[in-house]
N, C-alpha and C. Protein backbone atom coordinates (compact mmCIF):
# COMPACT_ATOMS: atom_id res chain seq x y z
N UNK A 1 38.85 16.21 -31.44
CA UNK A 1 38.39 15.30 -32.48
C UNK A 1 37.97 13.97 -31.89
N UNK A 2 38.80 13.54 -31.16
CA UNK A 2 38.65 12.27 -30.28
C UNK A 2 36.96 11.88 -29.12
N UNK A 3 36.72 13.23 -29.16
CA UNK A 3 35.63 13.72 -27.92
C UNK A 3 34.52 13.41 -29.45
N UNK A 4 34.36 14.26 -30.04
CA UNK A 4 33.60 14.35 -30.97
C UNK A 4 33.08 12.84 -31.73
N UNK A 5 34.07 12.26 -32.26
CA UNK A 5 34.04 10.77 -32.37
C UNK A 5 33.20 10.09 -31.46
N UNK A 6 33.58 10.30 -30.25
CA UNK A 6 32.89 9.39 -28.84
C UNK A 6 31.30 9.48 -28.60
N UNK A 7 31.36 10.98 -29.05
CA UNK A 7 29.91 11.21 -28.72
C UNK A 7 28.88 11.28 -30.10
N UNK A 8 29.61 11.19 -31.41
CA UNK A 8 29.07 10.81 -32.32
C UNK A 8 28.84 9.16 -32.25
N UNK A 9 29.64 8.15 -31.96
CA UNK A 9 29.33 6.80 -32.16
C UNK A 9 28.48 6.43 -30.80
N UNK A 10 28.27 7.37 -29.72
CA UNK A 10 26.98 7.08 -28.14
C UNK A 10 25.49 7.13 -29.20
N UNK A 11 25.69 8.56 -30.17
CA UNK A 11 24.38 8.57 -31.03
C UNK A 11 24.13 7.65 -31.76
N UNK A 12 25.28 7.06 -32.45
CA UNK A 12 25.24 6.01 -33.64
C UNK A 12 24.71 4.79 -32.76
N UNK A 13 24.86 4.31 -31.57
CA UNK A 13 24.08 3.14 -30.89
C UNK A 13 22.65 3.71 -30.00
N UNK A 14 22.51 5.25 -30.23
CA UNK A 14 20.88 4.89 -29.97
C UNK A 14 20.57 5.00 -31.22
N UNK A 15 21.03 5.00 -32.36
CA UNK A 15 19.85 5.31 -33.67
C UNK A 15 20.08 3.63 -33.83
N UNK A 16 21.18 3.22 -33.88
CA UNK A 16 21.25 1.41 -33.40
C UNK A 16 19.69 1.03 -33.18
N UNK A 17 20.35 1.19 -32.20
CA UNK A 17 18.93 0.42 -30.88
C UNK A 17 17.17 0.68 -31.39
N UNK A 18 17.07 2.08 -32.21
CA UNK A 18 16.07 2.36 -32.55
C UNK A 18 15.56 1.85 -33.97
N UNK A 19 16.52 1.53 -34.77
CA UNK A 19 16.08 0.99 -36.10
C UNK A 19 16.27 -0.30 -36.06
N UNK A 20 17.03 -0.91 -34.68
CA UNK A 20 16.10 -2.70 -34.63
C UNK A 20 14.97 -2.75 -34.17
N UNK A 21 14.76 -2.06 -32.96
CA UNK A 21 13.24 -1.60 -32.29
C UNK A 21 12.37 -1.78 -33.45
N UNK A 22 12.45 -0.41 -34.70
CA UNK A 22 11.46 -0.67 -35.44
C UNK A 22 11.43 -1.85 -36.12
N UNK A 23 12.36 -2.61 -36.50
CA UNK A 23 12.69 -3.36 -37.26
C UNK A 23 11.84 -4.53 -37.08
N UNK A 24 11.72 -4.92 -35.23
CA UNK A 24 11.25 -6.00 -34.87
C UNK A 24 9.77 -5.84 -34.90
N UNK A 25 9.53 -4.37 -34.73
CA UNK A 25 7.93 -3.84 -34.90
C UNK A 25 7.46 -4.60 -35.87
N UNK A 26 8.06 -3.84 -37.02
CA UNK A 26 7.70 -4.37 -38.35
C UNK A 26 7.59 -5.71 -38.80
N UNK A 27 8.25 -6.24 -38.17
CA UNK A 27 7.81 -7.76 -38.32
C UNK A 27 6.86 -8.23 -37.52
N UNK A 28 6.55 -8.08 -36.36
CA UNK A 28 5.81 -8.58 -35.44
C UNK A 28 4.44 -7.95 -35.81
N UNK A 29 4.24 -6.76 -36.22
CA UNK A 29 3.36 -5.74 -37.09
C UNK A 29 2.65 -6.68 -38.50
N UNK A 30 3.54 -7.79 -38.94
CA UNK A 30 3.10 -8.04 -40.30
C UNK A 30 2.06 -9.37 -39.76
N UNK A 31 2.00 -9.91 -38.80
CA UNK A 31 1.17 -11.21 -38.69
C UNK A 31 -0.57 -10.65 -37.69
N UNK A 32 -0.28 -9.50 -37.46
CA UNK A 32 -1.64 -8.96 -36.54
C UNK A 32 -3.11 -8.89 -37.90
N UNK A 33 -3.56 -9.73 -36.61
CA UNK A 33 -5.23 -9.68 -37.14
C UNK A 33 -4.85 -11.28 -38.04
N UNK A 34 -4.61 -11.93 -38.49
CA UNK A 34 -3.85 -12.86 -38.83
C UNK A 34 -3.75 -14.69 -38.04
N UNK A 35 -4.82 -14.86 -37.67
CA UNK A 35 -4.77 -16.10 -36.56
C UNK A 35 -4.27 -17.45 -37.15
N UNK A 36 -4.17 -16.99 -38.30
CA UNK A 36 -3.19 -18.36 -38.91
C UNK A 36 -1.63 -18.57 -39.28
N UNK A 37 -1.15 -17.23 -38.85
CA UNK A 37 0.14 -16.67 -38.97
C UNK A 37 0.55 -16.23 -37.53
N UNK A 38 1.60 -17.29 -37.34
CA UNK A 38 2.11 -17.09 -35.95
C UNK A 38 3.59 -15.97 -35.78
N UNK A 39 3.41 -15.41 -34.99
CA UNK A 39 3.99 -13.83 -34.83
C UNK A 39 5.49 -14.08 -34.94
N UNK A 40 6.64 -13.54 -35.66
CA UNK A 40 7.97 -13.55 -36.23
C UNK A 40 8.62 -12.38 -35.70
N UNK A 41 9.71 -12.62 -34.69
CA UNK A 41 10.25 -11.48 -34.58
C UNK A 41 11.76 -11.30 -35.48
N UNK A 42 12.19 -10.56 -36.00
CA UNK A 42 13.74 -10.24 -37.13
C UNK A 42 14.13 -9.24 -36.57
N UNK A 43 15.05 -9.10 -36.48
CA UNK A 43 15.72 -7.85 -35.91
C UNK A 43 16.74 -7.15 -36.91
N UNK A 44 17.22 -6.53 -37.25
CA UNK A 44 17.73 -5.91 -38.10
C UNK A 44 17.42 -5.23 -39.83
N UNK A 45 17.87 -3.82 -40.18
CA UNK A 45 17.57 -3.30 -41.26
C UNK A 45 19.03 -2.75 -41.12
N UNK A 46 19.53 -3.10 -42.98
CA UNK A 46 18.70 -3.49 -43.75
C UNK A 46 19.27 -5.15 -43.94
N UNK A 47 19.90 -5.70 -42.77
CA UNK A 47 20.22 -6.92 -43.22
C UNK A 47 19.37 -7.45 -41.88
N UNK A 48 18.99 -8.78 -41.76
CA UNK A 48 18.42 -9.22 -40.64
C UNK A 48 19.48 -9.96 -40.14
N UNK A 49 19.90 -9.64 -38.71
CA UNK A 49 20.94 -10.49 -38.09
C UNK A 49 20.68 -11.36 -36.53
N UNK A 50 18.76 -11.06 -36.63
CA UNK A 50 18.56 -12.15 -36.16
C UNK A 50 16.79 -12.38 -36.47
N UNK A 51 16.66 -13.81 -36.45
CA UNK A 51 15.42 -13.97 -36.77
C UNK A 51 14.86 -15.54 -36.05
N UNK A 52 13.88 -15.30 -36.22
CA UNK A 52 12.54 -16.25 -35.43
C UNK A 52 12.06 -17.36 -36.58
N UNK A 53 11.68 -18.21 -36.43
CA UNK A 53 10.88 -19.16 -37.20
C UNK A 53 10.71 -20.26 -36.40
N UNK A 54 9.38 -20.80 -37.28
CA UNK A 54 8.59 -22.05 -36.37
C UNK A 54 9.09 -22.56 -37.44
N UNK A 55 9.29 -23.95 -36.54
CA UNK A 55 9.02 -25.45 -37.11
C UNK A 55 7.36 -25.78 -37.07
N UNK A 56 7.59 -27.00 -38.55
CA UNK A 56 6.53 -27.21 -38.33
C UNK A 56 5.96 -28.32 -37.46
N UNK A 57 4.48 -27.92 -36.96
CA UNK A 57 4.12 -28.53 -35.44
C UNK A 57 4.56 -28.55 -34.09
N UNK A 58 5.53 -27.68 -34.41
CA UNK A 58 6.47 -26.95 -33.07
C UNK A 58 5.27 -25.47 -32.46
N UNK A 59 5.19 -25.53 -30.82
CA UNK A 59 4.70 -24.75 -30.07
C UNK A 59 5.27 -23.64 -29.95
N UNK A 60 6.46 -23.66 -29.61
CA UNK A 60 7.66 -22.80 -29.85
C UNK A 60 8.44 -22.68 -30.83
N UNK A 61 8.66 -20.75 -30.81
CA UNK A 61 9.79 -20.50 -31.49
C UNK A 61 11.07 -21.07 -31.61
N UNK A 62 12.33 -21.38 -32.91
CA UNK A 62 13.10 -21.22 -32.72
C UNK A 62 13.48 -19.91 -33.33
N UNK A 63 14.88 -19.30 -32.94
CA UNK A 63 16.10 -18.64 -33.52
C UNK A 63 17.21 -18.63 -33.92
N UNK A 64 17.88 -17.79 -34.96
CA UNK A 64 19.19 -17.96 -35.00
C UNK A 64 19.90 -16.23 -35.62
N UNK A 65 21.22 -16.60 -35.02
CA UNK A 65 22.16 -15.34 -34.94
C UNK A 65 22.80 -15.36 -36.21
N UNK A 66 23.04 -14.19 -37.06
CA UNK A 66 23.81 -13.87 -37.84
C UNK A 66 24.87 -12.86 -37.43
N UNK A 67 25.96 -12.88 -36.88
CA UNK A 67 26.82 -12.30 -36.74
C UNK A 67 27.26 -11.25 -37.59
N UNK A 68 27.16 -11.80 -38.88
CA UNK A 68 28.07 -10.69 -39.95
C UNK A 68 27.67 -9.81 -40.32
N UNK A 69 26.28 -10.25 -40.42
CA UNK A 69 24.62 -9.26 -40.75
C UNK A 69 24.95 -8.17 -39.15
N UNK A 70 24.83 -8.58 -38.17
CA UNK A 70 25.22 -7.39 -36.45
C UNK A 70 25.90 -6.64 -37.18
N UNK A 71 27.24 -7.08 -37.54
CA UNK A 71 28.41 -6.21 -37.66
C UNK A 71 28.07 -5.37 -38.79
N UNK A 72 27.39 -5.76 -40.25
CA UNK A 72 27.44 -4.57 -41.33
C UNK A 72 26.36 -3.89 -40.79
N UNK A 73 25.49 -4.45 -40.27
CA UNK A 73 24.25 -3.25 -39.39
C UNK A 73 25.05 -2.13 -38.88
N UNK A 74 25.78 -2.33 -37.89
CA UNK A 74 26.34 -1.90 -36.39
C UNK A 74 26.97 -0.78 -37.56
N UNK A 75 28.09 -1.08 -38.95
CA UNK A 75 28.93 -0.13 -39.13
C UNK A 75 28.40 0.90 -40.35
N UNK A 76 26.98 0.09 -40.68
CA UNK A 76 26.09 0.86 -41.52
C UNK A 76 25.63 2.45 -41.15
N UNK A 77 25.14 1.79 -39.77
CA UNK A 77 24.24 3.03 -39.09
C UNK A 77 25.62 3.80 -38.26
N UNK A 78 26.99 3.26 -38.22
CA UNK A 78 27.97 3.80 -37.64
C UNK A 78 28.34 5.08 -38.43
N UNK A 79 28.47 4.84 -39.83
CA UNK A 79 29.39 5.37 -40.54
C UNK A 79 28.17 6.53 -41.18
N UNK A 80 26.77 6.48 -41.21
CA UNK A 80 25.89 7.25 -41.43
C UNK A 80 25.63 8.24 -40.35
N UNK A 81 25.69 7.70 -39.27
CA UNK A 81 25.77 8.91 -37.75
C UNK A 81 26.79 9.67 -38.18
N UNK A 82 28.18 9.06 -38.42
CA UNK A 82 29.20 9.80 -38.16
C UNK A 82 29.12 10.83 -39.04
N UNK A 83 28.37 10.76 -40.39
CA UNK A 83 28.68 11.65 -41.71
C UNK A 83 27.74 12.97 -41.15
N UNK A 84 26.69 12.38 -41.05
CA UNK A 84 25.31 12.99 -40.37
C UNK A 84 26.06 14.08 -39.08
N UNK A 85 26.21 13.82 -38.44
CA UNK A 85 27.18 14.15 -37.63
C UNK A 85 28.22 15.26 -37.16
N UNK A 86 28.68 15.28 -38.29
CA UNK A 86 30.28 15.67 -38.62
C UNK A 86 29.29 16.84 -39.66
N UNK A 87 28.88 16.93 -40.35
CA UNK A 87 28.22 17.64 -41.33
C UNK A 87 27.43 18.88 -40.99
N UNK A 88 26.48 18.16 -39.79
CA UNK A 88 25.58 19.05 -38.94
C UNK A 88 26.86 19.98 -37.85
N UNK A 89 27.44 19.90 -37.48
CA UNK A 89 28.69 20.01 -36.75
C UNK A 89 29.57 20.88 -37.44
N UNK A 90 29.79 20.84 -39.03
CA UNK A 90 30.98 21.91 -39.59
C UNK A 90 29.98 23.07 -39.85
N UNK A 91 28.45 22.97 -40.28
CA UNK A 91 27.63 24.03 -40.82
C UNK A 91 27.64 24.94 -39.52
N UNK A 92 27.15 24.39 -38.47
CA UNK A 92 27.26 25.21 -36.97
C UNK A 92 28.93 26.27 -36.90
């Protein structure tokens, strides 16, 4: 059971890794073709737990971290692997 767990939550951080990937797509995706809209990267679905914004007359980006938003991400897509998972796993 313990094994199973381990290698269900290795999957649960690449589907992680892959639905901020898109996540940041999708934002960076929304300002193309757009020369008056300077490019935003957000990271997280379905909460954003980190994001980009200009000041105004600023050259550069700033950012900032949402911690709490990481963590319900992290145990969102945790607890959906695991069901996903465990499910595909008893039918076998």
């Amino acid at each position: 059971m313990k094994k199973k767990i381990i290698i269900a939550t290795l999957y649960s951080i690449v589907v992680f890794c892959v639905v901020s990937y898109l996540s940041v797509m999708k934002s960076l995706l929304t300002s193309v073709g757009n020369p008056l809209q300077k490019p935003v990267a957000n990271l997280g679905y379905p909460f954003s737990y980190y994001y980009q914004f200009w000041l105004k007359g600023s050259d550069s980006p700033n950012c900032g971290w949402d911690f709490k938003n990481f963590v319900l991400d992290g145990l969102i897509v945790w607890i959906i692997t695991i069901t996903i998972y465990f499910i595909v796993k008893k039918n076998k």
